[in-house]
Every structure is written in structure tokens, then in C-alpha cells.
C-alpha atoms as a PDB file:
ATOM      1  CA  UNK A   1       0.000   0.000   0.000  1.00  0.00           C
ATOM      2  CA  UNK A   2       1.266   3.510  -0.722  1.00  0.00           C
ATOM      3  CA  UNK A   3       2.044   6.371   1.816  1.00  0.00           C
ATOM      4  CA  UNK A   4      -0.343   8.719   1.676  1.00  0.00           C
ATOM      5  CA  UNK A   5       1.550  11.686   2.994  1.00  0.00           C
ATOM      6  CA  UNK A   6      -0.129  15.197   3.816  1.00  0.00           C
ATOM      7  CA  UNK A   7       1.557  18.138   4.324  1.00  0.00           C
ATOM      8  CA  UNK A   8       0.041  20.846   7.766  1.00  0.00           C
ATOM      9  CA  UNK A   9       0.871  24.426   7.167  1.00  0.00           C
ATOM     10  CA  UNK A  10      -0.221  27.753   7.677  1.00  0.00           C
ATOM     11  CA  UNK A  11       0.376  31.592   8.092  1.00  0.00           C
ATOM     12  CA  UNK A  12      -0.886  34.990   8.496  1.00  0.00           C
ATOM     13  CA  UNK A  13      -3.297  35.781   4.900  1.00  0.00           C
ATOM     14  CA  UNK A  14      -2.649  38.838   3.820  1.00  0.00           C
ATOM     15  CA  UNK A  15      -6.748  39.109   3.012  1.00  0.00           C
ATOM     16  CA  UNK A  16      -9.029  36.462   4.833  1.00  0.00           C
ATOM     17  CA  UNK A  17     -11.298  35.645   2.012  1.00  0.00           C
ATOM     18  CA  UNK A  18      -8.046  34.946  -0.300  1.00  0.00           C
ATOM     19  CA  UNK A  19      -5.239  31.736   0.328  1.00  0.00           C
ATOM     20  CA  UNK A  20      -2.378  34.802  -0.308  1.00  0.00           C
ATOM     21  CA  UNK A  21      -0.289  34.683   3.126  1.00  0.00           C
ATOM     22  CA  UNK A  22       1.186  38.161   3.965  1.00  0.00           C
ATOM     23  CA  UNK A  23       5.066  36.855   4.806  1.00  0.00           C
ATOM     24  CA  UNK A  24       5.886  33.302   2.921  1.00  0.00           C
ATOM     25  CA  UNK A  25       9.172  33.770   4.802  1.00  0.00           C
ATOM     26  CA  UNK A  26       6.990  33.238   8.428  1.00  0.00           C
ATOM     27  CA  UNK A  27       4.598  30.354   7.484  1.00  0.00           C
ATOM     28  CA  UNK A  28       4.383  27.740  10.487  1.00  0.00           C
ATOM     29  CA  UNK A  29       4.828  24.409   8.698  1.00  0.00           C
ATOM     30  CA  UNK A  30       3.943  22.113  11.295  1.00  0.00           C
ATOM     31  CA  UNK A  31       4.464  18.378   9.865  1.00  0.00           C
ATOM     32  CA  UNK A  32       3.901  16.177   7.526  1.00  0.00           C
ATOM     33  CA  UNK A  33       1.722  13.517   8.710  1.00  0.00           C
ATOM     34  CA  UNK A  34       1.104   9.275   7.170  1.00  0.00           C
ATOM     35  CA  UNK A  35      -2.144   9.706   6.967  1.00  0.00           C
ATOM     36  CA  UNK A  36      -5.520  11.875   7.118  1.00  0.00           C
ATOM     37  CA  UNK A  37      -7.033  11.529  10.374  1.00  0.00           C
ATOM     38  CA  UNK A  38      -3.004  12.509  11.860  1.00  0.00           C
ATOM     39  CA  UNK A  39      -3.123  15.254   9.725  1.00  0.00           C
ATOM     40  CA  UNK A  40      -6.507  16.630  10.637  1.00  0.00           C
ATOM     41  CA  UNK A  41      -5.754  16.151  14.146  1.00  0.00           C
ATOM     42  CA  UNK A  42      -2.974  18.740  13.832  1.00  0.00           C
ATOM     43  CA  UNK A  43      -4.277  20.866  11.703  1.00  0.00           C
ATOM     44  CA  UNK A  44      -7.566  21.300  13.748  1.00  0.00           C
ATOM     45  CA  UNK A  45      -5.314  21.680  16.848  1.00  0.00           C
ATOM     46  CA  UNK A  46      -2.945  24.972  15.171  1.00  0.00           C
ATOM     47  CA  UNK A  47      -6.337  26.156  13.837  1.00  0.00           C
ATOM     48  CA  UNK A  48      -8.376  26.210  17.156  1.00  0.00           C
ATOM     49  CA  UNK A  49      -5.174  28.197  18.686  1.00  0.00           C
ATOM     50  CA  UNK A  50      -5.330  31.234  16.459  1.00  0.00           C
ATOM     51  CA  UNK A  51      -9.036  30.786  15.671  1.00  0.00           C
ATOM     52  CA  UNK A  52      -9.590  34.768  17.482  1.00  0.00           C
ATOM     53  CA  UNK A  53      -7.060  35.475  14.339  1.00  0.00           C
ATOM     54  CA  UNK A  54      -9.445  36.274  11.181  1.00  0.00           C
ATOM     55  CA  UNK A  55      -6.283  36.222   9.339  1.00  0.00           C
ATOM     56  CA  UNK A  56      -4.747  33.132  10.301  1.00  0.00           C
ATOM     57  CA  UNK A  57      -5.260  30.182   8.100  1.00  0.00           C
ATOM     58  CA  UNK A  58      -3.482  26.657   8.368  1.00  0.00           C
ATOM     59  CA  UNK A  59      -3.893  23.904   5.273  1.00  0.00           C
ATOM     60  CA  UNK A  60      -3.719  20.317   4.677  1.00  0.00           C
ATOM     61  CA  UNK A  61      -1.608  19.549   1.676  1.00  0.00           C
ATOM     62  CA  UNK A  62      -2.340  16.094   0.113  1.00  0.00           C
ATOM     63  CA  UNK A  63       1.441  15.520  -0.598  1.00  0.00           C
ATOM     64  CA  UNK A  64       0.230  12.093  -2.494  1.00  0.00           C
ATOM     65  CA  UNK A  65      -1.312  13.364  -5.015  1.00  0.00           C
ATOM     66  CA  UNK A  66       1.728  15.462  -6.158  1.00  0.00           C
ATOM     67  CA  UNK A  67       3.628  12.254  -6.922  1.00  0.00           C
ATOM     68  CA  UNK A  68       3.061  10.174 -10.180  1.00  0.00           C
ATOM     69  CA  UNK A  69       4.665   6.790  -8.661  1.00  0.00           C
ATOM     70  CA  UNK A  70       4.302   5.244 -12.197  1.00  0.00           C
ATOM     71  CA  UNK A  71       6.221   7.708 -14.002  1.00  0.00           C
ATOM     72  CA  UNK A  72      10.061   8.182 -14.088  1.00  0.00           C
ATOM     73  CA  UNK A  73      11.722  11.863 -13.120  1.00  0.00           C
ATOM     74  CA  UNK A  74      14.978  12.580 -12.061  1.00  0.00           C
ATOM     75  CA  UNK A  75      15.785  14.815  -9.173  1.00  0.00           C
ATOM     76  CA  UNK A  76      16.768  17.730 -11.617  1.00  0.00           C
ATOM     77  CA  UNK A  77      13.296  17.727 -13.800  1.00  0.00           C
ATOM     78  CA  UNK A  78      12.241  21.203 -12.957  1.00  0.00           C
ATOM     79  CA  UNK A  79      15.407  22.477 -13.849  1.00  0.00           C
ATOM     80  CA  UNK A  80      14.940  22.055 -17.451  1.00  0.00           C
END
């Protein structure tokens, strides 16, 4: 069975109704979790402490589905 990885993360938006943060250089990244439920857990956990924080959003990136496990890359692909 394949790892399905997710990515928790979040930051100060520099509008709340947009996914823009205000300083990329000061986004929390708080773990990368093996599954779902961990990842929830965590990310509902950093949300409920800055929930008085309009501005403050945290994410669950669904590392997983970035990966194409059946194709071939090398580890310089996006360099051209």
C-alpha cells in the first residue's frame, strides 16, 4: 500500500477571504503527517489556537497526489 503523505501548514493571509499569506518567509509548517485523520488532528489543533485570528489560516496539503509513482523523473526535472 502507498504512503499517503499530507503536508500541515499555515500563516498569516494577507486578506481572509483569499489563500495569499502576507510573509511566505513566516509560514508555520507544522508536519507532515502518514495519513488523514493525523493530519486533521494537527491541523484542527494549530487552527483552534489562532481561531480569534481572522487572518490566520493553516492547510492540509495532500502531498500524495503530487507524486506520479508510475512515471520516471529525475531529481533535476524542474530544472529544465
Amino acid at each position: 500500500m502507498a504512503q499517503r503523505l499530507h503536508l500541515v501548514f499555515g500563516g498569516e493571509l494577507i486578506d481572509p477571504t483569499k489563500t495569499a499569506f502576507k510573509d511566505v518567509d513566516d509560514i508555520h509548517v507544522v508536519g507532515i503527517f502518514p495519513n488523514y485523520k493525523s493530519a486533521y488532528d494537527a491541523w484542527k489543533a494549530e487552527a483552534q489556537k489562532t481561531v480569534d485570528n481572522a487572518h490566520m489560516r493553516y492547510f492540509i496539503a495532500h502531498l500524495h497526489r503530487l507524486r506520479d509513482e508510475q512515471a520516471a523523473a529525475s531529481s533535476t526535472e524542474e530544472l529544465g
